[in-house]
Structures are given as structure tokens and as C-alpha cells.
Protein backbone atom coordinates (compact mmCIF):
# COMPACT_ATOMS: atom_id res chain seq x y z
CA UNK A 1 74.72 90.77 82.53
CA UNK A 2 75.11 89.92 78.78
CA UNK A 3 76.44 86.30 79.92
CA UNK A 4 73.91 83.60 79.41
CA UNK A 5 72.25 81.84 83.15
CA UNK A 6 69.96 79.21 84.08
CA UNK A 7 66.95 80.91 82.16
CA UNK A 8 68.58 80.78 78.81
CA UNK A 9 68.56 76.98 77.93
CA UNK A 10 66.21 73.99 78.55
CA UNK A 11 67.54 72.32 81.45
CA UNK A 12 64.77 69.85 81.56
CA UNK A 13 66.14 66.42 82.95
CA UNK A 14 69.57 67.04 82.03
CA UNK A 15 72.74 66.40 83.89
CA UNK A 16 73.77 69.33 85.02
CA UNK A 17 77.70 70.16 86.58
CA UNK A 18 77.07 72.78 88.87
CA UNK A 19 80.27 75.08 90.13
CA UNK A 20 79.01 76.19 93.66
CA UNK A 21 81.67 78.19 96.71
CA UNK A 22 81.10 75.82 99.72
CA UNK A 23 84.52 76.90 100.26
CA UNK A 24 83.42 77.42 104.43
CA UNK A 25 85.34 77.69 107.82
CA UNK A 26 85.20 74.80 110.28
CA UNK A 27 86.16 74.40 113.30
CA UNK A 28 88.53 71.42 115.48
CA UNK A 29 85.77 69.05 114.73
CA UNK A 30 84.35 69.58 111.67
CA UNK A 31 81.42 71.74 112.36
CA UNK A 32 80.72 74.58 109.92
CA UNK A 33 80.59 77.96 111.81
CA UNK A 34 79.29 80.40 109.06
CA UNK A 35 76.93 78.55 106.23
CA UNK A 36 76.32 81.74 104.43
CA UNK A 37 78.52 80.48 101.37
CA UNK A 38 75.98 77.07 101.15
CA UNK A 39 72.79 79.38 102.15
CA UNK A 40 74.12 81.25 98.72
CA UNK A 41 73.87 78.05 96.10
CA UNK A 42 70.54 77.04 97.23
CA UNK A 43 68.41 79.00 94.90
CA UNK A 44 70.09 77.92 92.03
CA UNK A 45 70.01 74.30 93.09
CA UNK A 46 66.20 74.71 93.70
CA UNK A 47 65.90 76.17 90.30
CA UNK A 48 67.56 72.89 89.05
CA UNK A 49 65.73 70.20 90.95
CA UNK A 50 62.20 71.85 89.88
CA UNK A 51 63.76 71.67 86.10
CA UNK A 52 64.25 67.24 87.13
CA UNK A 53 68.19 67.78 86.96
CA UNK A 54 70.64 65.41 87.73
CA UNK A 55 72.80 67.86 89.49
CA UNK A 56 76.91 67.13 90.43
CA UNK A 57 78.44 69.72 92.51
CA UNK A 58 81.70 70.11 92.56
CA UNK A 59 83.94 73.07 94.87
CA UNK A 60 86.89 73.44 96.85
CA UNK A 61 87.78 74.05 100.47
CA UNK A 62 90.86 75.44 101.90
CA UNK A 63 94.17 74.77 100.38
CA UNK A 64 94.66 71.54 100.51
CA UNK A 65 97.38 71.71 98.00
CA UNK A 66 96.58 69.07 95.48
CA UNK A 67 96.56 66.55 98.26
CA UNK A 68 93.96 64.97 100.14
CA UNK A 69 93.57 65.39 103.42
CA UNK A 70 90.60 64.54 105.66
CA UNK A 71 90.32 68.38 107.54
CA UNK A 72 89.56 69.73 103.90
CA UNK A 73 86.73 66.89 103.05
CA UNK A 74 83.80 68.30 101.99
CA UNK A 75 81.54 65.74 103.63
CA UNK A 76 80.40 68.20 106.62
CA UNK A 77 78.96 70.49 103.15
CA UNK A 78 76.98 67.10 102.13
CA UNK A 79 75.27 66.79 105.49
CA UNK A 80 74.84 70.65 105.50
CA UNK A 81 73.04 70.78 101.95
CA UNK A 82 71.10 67.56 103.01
CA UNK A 83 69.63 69.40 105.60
CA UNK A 84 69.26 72.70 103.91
CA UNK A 85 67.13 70.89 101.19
CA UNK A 86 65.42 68.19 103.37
CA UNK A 87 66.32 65.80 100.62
CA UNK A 88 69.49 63.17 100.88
CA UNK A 89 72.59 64.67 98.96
CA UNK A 90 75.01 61.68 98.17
CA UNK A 91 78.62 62.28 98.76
CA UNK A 92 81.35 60.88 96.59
CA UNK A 93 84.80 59.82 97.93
CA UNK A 94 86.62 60.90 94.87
CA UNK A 95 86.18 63.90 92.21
CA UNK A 96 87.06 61.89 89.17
CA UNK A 97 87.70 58.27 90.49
CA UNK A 98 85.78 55.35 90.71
CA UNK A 99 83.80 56.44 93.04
CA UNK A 100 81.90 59.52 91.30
CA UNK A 101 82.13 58.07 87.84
CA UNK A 102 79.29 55.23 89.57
CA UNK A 103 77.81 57.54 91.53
CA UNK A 104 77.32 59.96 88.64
CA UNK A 105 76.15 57.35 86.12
CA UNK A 106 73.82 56.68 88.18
CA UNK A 107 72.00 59.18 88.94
CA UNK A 108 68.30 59.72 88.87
CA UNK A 109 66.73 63.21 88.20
CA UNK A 110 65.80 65.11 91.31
CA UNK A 111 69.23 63.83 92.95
CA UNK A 112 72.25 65.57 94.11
CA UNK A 113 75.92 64.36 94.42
CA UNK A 114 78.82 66.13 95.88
CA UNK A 115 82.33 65.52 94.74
CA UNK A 116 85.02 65.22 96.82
CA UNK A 117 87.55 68.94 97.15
CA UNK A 118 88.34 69.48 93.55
CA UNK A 119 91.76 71.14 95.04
CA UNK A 120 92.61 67.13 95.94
CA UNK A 121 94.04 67.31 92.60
CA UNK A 122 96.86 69.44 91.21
CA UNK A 123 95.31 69.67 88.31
CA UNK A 124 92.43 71.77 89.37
CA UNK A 125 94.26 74.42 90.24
CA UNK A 126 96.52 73.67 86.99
CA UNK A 127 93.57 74.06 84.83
CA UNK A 128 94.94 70.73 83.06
CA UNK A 129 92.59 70.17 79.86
CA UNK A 130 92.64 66.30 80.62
CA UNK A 131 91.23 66.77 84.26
CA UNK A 132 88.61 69.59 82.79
CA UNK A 133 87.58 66.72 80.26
CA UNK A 134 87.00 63.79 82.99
CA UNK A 135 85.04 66.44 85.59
CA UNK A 136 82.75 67.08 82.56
CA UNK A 137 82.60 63.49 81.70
CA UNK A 138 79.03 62.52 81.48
CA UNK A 139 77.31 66.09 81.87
CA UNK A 140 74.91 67.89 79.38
CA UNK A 141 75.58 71.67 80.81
CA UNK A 142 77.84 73.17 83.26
CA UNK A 143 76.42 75.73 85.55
CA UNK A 144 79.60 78.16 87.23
CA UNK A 145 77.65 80.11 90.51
CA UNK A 146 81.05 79.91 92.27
CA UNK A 147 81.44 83.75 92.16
CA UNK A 148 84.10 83.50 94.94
CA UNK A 149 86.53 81.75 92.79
CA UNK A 150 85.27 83.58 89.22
CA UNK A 151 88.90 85.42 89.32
CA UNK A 152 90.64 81.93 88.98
CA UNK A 153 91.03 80.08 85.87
CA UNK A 154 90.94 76.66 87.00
CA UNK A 155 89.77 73.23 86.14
CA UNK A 156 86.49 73.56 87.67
CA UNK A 157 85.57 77.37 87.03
CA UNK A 158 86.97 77.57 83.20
CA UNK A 159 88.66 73.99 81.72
CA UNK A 160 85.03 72.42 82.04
CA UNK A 161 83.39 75.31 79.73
CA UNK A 162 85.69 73.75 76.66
CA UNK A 163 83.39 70.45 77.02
CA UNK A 164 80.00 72.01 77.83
CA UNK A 165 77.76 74.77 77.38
CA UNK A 166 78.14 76.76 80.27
CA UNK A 167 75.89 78.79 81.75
CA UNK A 168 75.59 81.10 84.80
CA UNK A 169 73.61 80.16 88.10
CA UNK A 170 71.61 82.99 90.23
CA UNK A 171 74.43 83.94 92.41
CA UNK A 172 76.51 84.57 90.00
CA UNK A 173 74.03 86.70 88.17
CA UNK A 174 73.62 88.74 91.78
CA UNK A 175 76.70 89.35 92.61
CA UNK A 176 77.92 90.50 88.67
CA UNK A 177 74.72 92.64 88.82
CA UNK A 178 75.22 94.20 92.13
CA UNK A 179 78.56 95.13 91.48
CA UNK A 180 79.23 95.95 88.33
CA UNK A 181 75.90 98.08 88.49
CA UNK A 182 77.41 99.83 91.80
CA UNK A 183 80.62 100.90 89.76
CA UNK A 184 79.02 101.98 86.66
CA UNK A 185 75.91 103.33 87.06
CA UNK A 186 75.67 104.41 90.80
CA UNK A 187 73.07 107.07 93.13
CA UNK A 188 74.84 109.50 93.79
CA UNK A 189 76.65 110.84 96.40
CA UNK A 190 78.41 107.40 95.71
CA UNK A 191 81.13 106.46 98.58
CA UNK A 192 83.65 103.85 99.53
CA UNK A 193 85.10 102.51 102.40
CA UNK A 194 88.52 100.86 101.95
CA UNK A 195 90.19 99.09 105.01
CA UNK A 196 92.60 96.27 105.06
CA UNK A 197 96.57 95.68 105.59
CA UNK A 198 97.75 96.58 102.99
CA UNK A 199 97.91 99.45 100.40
CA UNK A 200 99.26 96.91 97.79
CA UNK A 201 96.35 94.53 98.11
CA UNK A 202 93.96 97.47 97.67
CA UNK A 203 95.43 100.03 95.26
CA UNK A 204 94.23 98.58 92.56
CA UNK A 205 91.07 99.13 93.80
CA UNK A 206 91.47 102.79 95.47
CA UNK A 207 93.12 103.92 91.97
CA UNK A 208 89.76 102.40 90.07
CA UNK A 209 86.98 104.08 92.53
CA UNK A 210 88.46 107.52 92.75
CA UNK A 211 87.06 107.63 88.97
CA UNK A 212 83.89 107.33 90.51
CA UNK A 213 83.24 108.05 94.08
CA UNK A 214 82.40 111.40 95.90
CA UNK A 215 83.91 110.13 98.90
CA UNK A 216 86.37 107.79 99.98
CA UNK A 217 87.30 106.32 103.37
CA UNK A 218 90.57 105.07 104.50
CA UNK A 219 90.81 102.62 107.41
CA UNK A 220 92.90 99.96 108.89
CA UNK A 221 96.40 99.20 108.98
CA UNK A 222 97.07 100.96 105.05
CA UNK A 223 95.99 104.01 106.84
CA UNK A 224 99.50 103.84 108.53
CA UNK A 225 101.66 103.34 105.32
CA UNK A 226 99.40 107.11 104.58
CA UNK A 227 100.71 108.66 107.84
CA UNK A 228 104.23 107.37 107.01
CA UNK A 229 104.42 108.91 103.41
CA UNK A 230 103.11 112.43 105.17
CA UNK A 231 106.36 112.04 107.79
CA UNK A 232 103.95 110.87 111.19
CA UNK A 233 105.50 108.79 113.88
CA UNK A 234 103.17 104.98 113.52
CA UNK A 235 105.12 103.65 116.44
CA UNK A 236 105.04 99.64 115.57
CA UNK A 237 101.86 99.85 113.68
CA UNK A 238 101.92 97.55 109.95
CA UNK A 239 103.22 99.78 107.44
CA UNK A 240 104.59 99.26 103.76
CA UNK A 241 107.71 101.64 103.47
CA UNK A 242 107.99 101.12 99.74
CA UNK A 243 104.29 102.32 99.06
CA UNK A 244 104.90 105.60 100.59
CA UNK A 245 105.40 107.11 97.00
CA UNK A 246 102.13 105.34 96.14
CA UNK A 247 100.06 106.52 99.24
CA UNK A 248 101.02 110.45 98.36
CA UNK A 249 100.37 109.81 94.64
CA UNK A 250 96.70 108.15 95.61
CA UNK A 251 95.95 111.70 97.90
CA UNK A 252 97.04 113.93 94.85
CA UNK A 253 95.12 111.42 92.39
CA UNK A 254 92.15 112.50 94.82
CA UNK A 255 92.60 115.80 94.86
CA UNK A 256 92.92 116.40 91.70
CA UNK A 257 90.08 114.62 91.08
CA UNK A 258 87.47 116.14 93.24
CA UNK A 259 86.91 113.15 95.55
CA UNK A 260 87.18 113.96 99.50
CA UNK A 261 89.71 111.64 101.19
CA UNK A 262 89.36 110.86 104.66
CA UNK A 263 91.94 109.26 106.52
CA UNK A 264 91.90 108.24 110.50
CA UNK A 265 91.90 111.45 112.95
CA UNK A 266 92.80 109.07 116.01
CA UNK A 267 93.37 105.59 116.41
CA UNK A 268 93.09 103.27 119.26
CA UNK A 269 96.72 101.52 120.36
CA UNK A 270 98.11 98.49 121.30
CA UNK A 271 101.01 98.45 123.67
CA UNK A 272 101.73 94.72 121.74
CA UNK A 273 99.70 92.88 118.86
CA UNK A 274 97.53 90.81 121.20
CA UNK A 275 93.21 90.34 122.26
CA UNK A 276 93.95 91.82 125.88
CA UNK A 277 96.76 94.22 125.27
CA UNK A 278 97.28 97.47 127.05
CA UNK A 279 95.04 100.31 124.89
CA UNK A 280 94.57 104.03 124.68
CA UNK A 281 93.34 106.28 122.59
CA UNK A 282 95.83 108.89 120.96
CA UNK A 283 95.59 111.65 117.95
CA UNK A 284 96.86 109.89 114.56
CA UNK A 285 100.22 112.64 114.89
CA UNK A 286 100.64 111.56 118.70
CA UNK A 287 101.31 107.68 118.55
CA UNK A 288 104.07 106.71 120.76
CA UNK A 289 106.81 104.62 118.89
CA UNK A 290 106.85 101.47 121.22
CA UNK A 291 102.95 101.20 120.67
CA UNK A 292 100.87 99.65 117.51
CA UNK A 293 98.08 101.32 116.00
CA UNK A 294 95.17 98.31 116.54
CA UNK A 295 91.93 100.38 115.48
CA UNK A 296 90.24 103.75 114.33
CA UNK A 297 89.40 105.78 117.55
CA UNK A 298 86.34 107.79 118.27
CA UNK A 299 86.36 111.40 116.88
CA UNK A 300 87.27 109.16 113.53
CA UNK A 301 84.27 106.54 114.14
CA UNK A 302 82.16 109.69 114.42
CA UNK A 303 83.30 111.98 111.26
CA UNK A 304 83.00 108.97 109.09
CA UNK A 305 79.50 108.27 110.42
CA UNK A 306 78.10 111.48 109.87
CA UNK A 307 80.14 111.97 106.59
CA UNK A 308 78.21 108.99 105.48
CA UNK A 309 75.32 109.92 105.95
CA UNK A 310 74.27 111.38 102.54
CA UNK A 311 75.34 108.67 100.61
CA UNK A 312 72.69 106.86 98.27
CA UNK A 313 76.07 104.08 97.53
CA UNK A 314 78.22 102.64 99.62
CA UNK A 315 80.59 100.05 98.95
CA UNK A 316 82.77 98.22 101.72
CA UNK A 317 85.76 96.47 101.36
CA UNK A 318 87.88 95.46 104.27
CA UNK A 319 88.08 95.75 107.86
CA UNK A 320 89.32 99.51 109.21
CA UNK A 321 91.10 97.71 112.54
CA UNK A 322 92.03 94.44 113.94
CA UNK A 323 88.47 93.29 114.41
CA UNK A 324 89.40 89.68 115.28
CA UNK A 325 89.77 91.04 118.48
CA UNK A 326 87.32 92.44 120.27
CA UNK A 327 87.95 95.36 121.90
CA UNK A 328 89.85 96.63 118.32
CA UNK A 329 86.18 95.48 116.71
CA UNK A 330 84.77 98.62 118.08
CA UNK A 331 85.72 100.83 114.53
CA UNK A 332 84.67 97.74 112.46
CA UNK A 333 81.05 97.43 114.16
CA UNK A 334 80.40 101.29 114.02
CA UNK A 335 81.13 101.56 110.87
CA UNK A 336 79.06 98.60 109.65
CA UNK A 337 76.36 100.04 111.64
CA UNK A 338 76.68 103.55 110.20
CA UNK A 339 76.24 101.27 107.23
CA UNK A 340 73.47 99.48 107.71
CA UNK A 341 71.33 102.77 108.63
CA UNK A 342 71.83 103.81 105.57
CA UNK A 343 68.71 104.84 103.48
CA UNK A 344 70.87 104.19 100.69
CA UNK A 345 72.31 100.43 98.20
CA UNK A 346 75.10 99.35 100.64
CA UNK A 347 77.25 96.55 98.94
CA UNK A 348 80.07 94.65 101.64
CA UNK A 349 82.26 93.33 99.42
CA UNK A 350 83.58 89.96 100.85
CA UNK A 351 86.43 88.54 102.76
CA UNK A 352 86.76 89.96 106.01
CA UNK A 353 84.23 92.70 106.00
CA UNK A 354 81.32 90.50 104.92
CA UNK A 355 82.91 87.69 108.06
CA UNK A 356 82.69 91.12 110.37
CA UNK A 357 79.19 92.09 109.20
CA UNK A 358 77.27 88.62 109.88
CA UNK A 359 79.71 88.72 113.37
CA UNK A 360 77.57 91.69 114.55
CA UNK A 361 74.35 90.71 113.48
CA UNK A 362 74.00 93.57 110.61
CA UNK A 363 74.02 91.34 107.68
CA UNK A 364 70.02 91.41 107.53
CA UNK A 365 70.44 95.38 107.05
CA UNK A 366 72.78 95.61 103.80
CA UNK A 367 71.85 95.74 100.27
CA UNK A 368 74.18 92.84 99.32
CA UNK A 369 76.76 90.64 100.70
CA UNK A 370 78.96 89.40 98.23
CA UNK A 371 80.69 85.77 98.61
CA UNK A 372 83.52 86.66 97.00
CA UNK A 373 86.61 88.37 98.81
CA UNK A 374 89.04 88.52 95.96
CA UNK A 375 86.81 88.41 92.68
CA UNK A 376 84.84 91.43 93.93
CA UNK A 377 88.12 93.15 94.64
CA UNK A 378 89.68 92.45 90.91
CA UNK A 379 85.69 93.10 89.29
CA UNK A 380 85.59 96.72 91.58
CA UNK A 381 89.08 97.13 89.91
CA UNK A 382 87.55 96.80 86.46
CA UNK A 383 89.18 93.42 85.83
CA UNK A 384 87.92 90.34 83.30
CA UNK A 385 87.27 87.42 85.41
CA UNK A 386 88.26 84.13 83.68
CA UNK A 387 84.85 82.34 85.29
CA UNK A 388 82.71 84.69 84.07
CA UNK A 389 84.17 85.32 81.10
CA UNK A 390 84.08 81.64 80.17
CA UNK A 391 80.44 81.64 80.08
CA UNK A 392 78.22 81.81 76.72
CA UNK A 393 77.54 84.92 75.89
CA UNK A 394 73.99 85.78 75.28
């Protein structure tokens, strides 16, 4: 990474603004469920506290709008990283207000403070100079390891680089590394696995990879906007009519290219979008019009498998059925499994196929997770991401 981290400037005793993702799910009450987000920042924070820092962390959570509002509060994150760390991290009740400007001047080294959500202000997400400017108030360095929110260009994650050096933390270093060494410089056979919705949320990132992949795997509901452009019944099954011309285009794109497309050979049903719907199993050409396609079905589970089995790369991105619900999880899991046997780098990039990974207790078998749903889709794509490219370079 030619961007400068942690390891490039003395950080001895200085105040340090670091950028983390605690951006993570609760439940009714409060509780986190998945901590891997906070798990994430604690190397860099350790690095910190053994260089005396007076470290303010600032993040988001949710979309709270610009508003406040007490079920986005960080304060479950400040008991979390308390614990974590076994030392006290202090919350504040503002990100700019009276509150953190005390808290923040006073400060000893060794000590932590959280700021309230950053997205309690407009501004954050407005990247307003003025609100960059007060967030920075006070600092000597900013440190951005928020890797999940590197494709925005907001307050926190690129207005406070204009008022302080800024450097990147460990995570950030990881994930840039990971990925961008996947892409360019990958073992080869090198092979992707591309589920999701949509085609449109992912085409940027199909069109990118079949310049480099041997193989690529098509899964979830996008697979049905691909049986719709070849003239198959998909029954009720999610489906983007007005990518048709885009589906054929990405199979001819692949073809011409050398790369070995596989799409679905079966899928498993719904008779209505629901956890304990009707199922059955049908060939992807047989799906009866009153049904939904929920899942990938066996024969399909078992040719990717095998097909996979080869591969010295393998990046993930995006579910390949409905895996919220169980008993359309079974594609999801097998393929994450097929995955994690792998004597091969495996990268699962984000969102809802990193969630699906740590659901079935595989996460301990991949290469690397990435915290970042959306900025590892637009860096796979080949895109700049403001964050990142705010940083000094080295």
C-alpha cells in the first residue's frame, strides 16, 4: 500500500483521532449480536495505547439521518470496547458539543473516548469543511481504519484529513492489501463467486473480474435476470427486466474472454417469499410461474463445489439464495464450506456473505473477512476510494 499507516510517524503521546467501523447490528434492547466490526479496530487501538496516545474515536451507526436518536447511540460500542480492552473507555454525549470538547481536553495518555454517532449531524454525511474543522479540533494526527466507509467522502473519513496528517490504521492496511493484492496479482486458477439481488449492484464488479478470473460463479436472485435474458420461465422469482441486454452482453464478455461462466443448473422454490414456505426442487428451465426461485439446488451446490476445487483464489461476494432463511441457507452454507476447504487465499468480501460466513461457524477457515460490504465492492471494481485516497502518501 503506498499510503502512509501507523508505522510511518511518531505517534508518541499525541492526540490521536482515530476513524474506526463500529457501525454493528443490535438487537430490541441494545445488545450487540455480531462484534466482529469492534474485534477489527482493536489492534490498531493497542498499537496506539502502547505509543501513550490520547485516542478519540469517532464512527457511525445505522442511518440515523442527521438526527439523534437513542436506538443509534453508540454507548453499547463504549461498554463493548471497555470490555474488549479491560480498561474504562469514556463515552461522550455529543460529537462536537460541550460535552466532547471537555472530555477531549482532558484527556490523559493511555485513555480512550468515544464520540457520540457522527451521522447525528447532517454535516457528516455533508462532508461540511466547518464540521471536519471542529471534529479535528484539538488532535495532532488522524488515523482513518474505517475501511467499511473508505468509499464515502464524509466529514469523518475525508473533511478531517484537510486539518491533520492522516494516516492509515492496521485494518485498513489489511483489507487494501488483501484485496487489491487478490485482483492484481492473484494464484492462479483465480475464481469468483458473485451472488446477490441484483445484476445492477454487481455489474460493475462482474464486468471488472472477468479481466481476471478463470472462473466465475453466478448465484442468487441476478441469476434469474440471466435466465430471463436467455427466454426461461422464473415464475415470481426477483428479476431486473431492463438488465436483460446487460446479462447476455456479460455471457458474451465471458466468452470471448476465456473465463468459464457458471450459472444455477436447479434451484430450490418457494411457493411464496416466506421462512416456512412450501419448497421443491426443480431444473432452472422447469420453474413453475406461480412459484419463486428462493435458493441454488443440489446438482448446482455440487458442480460449483467440485469446480472449485482447483482454485488457489477465491473471492466471495454476496449470498447465492435467500439465506436469512433457513431452509434457503442450504446453497449459502455449502458454498462457504466448499470455501473454507479450500487449500487455496479465500477472501469473503463483506456485507451479507461475510454476516452468512460467521452465521455458520466458517469464519475461522477463510483467508480474510473484509468489514466492508460496499468499499470492497467499488475497490474489486477498480474504483478510487475517497478515505483511502485522502491519506498521505508515502
Amino acid at each position: 500500500m503506498n499510503k502512509k499507516t501507523v508505522r510511518d510517524i511518531d505517534l508518541q503521546g499525541k492526540k490521536v483521532l482515530l476513524r474506526c467501523d463500529l457501525n454493528v447490528p443490535l438487537d430490541e434492547n441494545q445488545n450487540i449480536t455480531d462484534n466482529t466490526r469492534i474485534v477489527a479496530a482493536i489492534s490498531t487501538i493497542k498499537y496506539l495505547l502502547d505509543n501513550n496516545c490520547k485516542i478519540i474515536i469517532t464512527s457511525h451507526l445505522g442511518r440515523p439521518k442527521g438526527e439523534f436518536k437513542p436506538e443509534f447511540s453508540l454507548a453499547p460500542v463504549a461498554k463493548e470496547l471497555s470490555k474488549l480492552l479491560g480498561i474504562n473507555v469514556k463515552m461522550a454525549k455529543d460529537v462536537i458539543g460541550e460535552s466532547a470538547k471537555e472530555l477531549k481536553e482532558n484527556l490523559k495518555e493511555g485513555e480512550i473516548l468515544l464520540l457520540e454517532n457522527v451521522r447525528f449531524h447532517r454535516e457528516e454525511t455533508d462532508n461540511d469543511p466547518e464540521f471536519s474543522k471542529k471534529l479535528a479540533e484539538g488532535c495532532d494526527v488522524f488515523v482513518n481504519d474505517a475501511f467499511g466507509s473508505a468509499h464515502r467522502a464524509h466529514a469523518s473519513t475525508t473533511g478531517v484529513a484537510s486539518f491533520l496528517p492522516a494516516v492509515a490504521g492496521f485494518l485498513m492496511e489489511k483489507e487494501i492489501d488483501f484485496l487489491k493484492n487478490a485482483i492484481d496479482n492473484p494464484k492462479r486458477p483465480f475464481m469468483a463467486i458473485i451472488g446477490g439481488a441484483k445484476v445492477s449492484d454487481k455489474i460493475g464488479v462482474i464486468e471488472s473480474l472477468l479481466d481476471k478470473v478463470d472462473k466465475l460463479f453466478i448465484g442468487g436472485g441476478m441469476s434469474y435476470t440471466f435466465f430471463k435474458a436467455q427466454g426461461y420461465e422464473i415464475g415470481q422469482s426477483i428479476c431486473e427486466p431492463d438488465k436483460c441486454d446487460l446479462a447476455l452482453e456479460t455471457m458474451e464478455k465471458a466468452k470471448a474472454k476465456g473465463v468459464k461462466l457458471f450459472l444455477p443448473v436447479d434451484v430450490k422454490i418457494g411457493k411464496e417469499y416466506g421462512p416456512d414456505t412450501e419448497t421443491q426442487i426443480v431444473d432452472f428451465d422447469k420453474m413453475p410461474s406461480d412459484w419463486e426461485g428462493m435458493d441454488i439446488g443440489p446438482k448446482t451446490i455440487e458442480i460449483y463445489s467440485q469446480e472449485l476445487k482447483d482454485a488457489k483464489t477465491v473471492i466471495w461476494n454476496g449470498p447465492v439464495g435467500v439465506f436469512e432463511f433457513d431452509r434457503f441457507a442450504i446453497g449459502t452454507n455449502s458454498i462457504a464450506k466448499a470455501i473454507s476447504e479450500l487449500d487455496a487465499t479465500t477472501i469473503i468480501g463483506g456485507g451479507d456473505s461475510a454476516a452468512a460466513t460467521v452465521k455458520c461457524g466458517l469464519a475461522d477457515k477463510m483467508t480474510h473477512i473484509s468489514t466492508g460490504g460496499g468499499a470492497s465492492l467499488e475497490l474489486l471494481e477498480g474504483r478510487k476510494l475517497p478515505g483511502l485516497e485522502a491519506l498521505q502518501d508515502k
